[in-house]
N, C-alpha and C. Protein backbone atom coordinates (compact mmCIF):
# COMPACT_ATOMS: atom_id res chain seq x y z
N UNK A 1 12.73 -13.15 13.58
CA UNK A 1 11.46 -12.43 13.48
C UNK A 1 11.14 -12.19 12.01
N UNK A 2 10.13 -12.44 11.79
CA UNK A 2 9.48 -12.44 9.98
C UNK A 2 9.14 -11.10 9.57
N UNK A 3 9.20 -10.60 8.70
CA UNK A 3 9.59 -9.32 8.50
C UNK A 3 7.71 -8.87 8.03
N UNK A 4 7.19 -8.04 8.26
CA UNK A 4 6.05 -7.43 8.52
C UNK A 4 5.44 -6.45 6.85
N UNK A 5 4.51 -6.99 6.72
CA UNK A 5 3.49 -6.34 5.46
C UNK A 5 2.41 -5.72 5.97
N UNK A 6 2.01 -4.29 5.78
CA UNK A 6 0.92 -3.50 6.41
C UNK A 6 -0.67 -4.01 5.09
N UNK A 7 -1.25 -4.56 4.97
CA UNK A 7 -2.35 -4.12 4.39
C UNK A 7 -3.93 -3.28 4.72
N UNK A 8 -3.16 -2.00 4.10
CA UNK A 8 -4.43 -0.78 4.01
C UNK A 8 -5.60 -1.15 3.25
N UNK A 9 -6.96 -1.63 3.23
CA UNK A 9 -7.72 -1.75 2.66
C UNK A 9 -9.27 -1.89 3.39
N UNK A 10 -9.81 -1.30 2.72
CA UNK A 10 -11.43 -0.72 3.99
C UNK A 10 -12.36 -2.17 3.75
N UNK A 11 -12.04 -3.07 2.63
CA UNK A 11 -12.87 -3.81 2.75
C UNK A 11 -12.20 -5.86 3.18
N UNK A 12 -13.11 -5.88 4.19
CA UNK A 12 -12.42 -6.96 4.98
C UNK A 12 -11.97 -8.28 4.27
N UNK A 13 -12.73 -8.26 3.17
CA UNK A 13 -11.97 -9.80 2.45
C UNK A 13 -10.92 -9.92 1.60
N UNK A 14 -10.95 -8.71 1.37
CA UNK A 14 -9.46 -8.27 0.57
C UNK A 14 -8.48 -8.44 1.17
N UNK A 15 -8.51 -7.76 2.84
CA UNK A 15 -7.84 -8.10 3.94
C UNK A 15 -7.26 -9.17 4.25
N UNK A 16 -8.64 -10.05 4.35
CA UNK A 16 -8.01 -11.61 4.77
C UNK A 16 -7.62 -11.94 3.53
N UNK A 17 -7.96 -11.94 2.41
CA UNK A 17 -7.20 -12.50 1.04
C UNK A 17 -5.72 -12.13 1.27
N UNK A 18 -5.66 -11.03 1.07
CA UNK A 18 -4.02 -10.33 1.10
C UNK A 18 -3.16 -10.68 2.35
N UNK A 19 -3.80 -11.18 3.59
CA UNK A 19 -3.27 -11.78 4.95
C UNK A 19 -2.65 -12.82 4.32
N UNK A 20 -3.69 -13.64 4.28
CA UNK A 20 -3.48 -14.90 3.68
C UNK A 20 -2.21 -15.20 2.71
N UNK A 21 -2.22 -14.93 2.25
CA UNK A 21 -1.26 -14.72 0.72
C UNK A 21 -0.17 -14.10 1.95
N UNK A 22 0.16 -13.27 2.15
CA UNK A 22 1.37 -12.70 3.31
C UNK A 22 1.69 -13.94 4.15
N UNK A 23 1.05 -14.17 5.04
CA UNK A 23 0.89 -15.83 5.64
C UNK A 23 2.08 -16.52 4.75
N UNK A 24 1.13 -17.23 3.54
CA UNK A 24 1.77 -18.29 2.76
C UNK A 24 3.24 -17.95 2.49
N UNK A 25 3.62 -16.53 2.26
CA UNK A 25 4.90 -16.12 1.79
C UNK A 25 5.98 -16.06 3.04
N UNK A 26 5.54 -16.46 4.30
CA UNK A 26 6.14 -16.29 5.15
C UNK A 26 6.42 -15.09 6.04
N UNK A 27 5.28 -14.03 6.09
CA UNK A 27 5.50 -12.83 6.51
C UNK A 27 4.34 -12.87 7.10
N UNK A 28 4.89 -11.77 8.17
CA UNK A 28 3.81 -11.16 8.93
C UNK A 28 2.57 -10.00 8.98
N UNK A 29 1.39 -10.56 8.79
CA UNK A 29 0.37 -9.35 7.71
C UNK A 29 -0.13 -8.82 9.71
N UNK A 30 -0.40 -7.53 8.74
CA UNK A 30 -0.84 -6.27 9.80
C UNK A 30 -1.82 -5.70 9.43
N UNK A 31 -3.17 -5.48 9.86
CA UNK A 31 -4.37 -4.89 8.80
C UNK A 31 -4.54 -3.91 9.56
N UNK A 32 -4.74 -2.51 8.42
CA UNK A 32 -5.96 -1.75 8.88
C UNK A 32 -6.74 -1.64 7.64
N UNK A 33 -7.95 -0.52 8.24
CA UNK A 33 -8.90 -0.49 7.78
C UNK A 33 -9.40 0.34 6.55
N UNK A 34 -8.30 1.48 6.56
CA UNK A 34 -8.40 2.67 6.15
C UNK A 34 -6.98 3.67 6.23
N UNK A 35 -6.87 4.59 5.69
CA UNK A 35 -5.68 5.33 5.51
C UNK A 35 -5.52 5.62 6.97
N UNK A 36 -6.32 6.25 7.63
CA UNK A 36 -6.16 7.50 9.05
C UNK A 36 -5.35 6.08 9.64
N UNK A 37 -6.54 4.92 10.07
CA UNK A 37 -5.53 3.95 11.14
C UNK A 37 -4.36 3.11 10.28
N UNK A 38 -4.23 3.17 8.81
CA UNK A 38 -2.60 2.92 8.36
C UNK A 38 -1.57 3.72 8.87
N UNK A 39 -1.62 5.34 8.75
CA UNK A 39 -0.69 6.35 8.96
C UNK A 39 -0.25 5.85 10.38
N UNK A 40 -1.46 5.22 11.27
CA UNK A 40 -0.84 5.64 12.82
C UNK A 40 -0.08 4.43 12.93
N UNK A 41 -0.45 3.25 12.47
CA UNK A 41 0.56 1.69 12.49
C UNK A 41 2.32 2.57 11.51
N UNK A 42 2.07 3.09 10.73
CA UNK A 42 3.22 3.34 10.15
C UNK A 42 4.14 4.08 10.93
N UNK A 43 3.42 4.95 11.99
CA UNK A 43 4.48 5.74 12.75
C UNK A 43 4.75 5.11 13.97
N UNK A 44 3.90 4.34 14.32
CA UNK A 44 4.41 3.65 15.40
C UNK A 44 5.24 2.49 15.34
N UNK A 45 4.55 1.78 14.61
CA UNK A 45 5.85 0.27 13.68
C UNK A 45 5.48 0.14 12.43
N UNK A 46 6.92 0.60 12.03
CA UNK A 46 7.20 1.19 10.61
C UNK A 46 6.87 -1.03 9.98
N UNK A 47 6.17 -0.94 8.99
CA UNK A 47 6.45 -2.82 8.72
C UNK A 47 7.53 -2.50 6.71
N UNK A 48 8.33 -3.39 6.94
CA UNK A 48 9.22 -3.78 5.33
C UNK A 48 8.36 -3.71 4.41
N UNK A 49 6.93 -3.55 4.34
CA UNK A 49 6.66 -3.30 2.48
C UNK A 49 5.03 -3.22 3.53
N UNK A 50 4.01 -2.26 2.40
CA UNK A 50 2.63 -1.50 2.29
C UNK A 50 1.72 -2.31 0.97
N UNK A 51 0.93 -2.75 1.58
CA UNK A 51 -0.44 -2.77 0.15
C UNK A 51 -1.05 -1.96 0.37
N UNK A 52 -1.62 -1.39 -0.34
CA UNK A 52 -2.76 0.28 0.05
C UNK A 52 -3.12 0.04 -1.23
N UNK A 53 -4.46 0.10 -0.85
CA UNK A 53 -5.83 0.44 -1.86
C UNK A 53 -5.93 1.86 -1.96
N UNK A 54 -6.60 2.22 -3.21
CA UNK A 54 -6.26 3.60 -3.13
C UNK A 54 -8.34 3.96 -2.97
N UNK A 55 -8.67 3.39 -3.08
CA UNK A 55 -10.30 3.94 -2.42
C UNK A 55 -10.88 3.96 -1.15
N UNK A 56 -10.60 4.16 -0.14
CA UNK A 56 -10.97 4.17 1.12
C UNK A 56 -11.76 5.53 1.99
N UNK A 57 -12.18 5.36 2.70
CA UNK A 57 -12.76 6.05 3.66
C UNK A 57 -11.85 6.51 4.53
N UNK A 58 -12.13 7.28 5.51
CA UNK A 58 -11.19 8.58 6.71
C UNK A 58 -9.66 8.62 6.41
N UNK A 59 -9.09 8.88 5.05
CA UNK A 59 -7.82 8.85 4.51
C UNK A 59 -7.75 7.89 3.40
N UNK A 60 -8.23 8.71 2.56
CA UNK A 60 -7.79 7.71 0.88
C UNK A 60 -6.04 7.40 0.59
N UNK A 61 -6.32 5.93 -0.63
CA UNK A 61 -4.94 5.54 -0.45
C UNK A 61 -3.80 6.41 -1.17
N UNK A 62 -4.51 7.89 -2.03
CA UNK A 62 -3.66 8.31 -2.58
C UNK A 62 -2.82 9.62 -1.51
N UNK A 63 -3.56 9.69 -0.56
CA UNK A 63 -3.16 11.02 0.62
C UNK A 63 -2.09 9.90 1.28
N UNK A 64 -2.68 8.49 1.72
CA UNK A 64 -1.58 7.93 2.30
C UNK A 64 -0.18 7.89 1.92
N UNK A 65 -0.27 7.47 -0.02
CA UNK A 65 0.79 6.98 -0.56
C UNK A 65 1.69 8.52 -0.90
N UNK A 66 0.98 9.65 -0.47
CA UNK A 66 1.78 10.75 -0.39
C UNK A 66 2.41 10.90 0.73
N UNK A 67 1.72 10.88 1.75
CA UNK A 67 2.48 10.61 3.01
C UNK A 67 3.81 10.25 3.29
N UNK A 68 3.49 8.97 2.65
CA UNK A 68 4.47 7.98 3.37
C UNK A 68 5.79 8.39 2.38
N UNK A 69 5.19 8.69 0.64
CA UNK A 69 6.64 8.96 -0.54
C UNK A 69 7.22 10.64 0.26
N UNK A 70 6.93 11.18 1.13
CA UNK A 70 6.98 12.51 1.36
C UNK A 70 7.33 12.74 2.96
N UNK A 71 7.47 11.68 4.10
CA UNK A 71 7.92 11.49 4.96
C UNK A 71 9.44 10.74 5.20
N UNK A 72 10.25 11.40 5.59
CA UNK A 72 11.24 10.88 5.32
C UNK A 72 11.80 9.61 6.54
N UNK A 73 11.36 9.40 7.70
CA UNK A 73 11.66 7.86 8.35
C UNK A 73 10.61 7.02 7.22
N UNK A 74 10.04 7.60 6.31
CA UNK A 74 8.86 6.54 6.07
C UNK A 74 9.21 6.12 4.44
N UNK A 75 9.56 6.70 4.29
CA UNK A 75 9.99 7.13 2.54
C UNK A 75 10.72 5.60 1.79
N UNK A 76 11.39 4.97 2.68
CA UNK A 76 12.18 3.20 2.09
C UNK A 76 11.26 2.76 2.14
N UNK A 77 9.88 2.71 2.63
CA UNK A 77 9.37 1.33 2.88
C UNK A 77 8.68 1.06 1.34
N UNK A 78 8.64 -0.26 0.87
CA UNK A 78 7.92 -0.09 -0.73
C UNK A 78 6.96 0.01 -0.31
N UNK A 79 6.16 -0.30 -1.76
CA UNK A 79 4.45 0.34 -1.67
C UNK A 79 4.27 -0.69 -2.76
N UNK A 80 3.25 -1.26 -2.19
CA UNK A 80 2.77 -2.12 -3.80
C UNK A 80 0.92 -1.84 -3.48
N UNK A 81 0.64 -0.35 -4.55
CA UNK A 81 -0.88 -0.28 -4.90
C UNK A 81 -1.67 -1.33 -5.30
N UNK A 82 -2.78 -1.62 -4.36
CA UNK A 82 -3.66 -2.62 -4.90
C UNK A 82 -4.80 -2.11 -5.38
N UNK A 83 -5.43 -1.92 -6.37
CA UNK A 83 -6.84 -1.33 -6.68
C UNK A 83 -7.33 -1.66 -7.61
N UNK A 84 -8.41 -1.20 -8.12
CA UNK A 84 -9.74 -1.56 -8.34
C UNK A 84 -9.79 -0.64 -9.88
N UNK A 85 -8.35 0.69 -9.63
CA UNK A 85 -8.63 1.52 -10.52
C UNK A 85 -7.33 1.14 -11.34
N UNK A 86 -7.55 1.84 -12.62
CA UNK A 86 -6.37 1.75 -13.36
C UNK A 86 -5.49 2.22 -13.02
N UNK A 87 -4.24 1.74 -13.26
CA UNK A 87 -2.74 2.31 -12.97
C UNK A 87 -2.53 3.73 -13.97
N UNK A 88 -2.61 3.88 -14.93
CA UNK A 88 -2.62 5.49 -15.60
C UNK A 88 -3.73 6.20 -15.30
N UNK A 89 -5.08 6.10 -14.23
CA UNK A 89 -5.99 6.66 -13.72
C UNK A 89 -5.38 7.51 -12.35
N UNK A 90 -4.90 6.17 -11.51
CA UNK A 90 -4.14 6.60 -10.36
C UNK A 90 -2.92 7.54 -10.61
N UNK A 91 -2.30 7.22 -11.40
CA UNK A 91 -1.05 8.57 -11.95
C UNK A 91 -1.34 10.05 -12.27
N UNK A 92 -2.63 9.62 -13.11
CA UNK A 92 -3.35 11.50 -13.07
C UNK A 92 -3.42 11.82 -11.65
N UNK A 93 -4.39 10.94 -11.42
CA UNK A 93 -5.00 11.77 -9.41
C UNK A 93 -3.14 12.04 -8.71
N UNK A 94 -2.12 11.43 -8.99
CA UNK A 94 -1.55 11.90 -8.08
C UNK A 94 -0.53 12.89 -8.65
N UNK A 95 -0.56 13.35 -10.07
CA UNK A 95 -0.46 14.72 -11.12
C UNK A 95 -1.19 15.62 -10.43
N UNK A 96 -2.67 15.46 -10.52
CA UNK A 96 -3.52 16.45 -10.09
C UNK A 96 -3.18 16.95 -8.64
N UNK A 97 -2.70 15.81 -7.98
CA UNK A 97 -2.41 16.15 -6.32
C UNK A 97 -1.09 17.37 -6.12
N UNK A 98 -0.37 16.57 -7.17
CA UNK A 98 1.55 18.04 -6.75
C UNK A 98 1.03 18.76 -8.12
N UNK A 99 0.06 18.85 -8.37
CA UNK A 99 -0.26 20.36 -9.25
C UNK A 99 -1.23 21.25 -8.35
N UNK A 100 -1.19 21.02 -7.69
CA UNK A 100 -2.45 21.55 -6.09
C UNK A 100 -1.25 22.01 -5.41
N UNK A 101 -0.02 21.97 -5.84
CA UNK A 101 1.06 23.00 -4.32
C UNK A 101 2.11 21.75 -3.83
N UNK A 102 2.17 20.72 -4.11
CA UNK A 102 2.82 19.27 -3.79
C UNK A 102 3.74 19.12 -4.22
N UNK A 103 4.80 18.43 -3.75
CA UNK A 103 5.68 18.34 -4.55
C UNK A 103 5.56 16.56 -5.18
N UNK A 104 6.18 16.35 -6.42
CA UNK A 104 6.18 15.44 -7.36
C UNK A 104 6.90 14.34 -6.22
N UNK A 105 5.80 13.19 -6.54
CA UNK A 105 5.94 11.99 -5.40
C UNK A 105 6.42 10.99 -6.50
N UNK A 106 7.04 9.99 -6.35
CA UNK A 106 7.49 9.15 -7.01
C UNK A 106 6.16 7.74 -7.15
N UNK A 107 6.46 7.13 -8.48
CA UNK A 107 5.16 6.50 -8.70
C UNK A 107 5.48 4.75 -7.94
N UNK A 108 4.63 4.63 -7.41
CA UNK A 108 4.79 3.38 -6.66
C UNK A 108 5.54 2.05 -7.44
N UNK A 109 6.33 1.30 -5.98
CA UNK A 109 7.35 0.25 -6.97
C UNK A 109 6.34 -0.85 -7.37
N UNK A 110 5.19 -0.95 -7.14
CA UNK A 110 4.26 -1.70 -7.90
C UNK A 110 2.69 -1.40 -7.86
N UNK A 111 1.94 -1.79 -8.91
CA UNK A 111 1.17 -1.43 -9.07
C UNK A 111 -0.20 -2.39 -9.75
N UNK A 112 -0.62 -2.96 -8.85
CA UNK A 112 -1.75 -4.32 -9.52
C UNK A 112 -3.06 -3.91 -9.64
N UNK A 113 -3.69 -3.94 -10.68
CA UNK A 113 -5.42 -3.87 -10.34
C UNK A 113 -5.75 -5.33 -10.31
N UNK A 114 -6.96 -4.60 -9.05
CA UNK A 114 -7.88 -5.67 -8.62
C UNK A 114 -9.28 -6.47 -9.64
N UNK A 115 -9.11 -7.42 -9.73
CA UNK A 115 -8.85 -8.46 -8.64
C UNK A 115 -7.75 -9.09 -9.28
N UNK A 116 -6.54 -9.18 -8.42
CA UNK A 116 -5.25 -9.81 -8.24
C UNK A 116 -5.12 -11.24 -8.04
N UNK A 117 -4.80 -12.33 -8.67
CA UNK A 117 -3.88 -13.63 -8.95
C UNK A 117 -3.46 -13.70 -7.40
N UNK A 118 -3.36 -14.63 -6.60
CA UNK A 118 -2.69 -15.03 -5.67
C UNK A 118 -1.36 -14.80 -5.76
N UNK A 119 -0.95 -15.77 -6.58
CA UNK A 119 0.04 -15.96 -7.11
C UNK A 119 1.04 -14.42 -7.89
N UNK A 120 0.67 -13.61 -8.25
CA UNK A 120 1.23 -12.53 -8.53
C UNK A 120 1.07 -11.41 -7.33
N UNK A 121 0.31 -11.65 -6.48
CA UNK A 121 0.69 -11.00 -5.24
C UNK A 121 1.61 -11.68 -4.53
N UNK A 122 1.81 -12.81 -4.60
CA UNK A 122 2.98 -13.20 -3.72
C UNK A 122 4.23 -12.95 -4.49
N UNK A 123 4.12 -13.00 -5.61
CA UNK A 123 5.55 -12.59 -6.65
C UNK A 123 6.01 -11.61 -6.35
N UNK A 124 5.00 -10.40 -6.20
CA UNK A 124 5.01 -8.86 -5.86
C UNK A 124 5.94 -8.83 -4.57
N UNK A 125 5.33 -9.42 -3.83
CA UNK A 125 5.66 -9.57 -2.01
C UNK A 125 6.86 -9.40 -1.73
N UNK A 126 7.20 -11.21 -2.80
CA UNK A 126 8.70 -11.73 -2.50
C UNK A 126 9.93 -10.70 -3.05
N UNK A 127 9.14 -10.19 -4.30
CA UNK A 127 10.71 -9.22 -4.72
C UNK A 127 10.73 -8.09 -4.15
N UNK A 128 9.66 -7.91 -3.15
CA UNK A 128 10.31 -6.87 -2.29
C UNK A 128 11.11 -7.43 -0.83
N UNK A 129 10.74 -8.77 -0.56
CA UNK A 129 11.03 -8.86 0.88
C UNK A 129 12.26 -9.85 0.93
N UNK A 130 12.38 -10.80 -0.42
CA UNK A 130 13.28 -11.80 -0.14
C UNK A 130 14.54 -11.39 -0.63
């Protein structure tokens, strides 16, 4: 059985891009749409590694990626952020988040802005899955 990649992202071609690319690497891609229906795939079947966008609608990707660093069946799975925003942008917002009462989440094992290389998303993929 091929070991399973969740991609969180609200907009659909990113989706199939990032499928795709999962596909080619030999893994099994799982989409949702948005944070709320990521959280519920994560508790029901946990998948070996997360892409999450961090701009989304009914659960942004930075509430998710707290979630999941702050749940403990959930807490191994990697995380490789895909976005749109800068990587020292996303580090404030999630400063600002455990300075709100949170506790300090660990910063994701990768971190790409969009728009992403094929090819370095599958690099990403593999050193988490192979």
């Amino acid at each position: 059985m091929s070991k399973k990649v969740l991609i969180v992202d609200d907009d659909p071609d990113v989706r199939m891009f990032n499928a795709t690319v999962v596909e080619e690497c030999g893994y099994t891609p799982i989409e949702a749409a948005n944070g709320e229906e990521g959280l519920k795939i994560l508790k029901k079947n946990p998948p070996d590694l997360v892409t999450l966008d961090v701009l989304m609608p009914k659960q942004n990707g930075l509430r998710l990626y707290r979630e999941l660093k702050s749940n403990k069946s959930l807490v191994g799975i990697p995380v490789i952020m895909l976005s749109g925003i800068a990587k020292r942008t996303f580090l404030r917002s999630q400063k600002a988040l455990t300075e709100f009462g949170g506790k300090a989440v660990p910063e994701p094992e990768s971190y790409l802005e969009k728009p992403v290389e094929p090819d370095d998303l599958a690099r990403e993929i593999k050193k988490f899955l192979d």
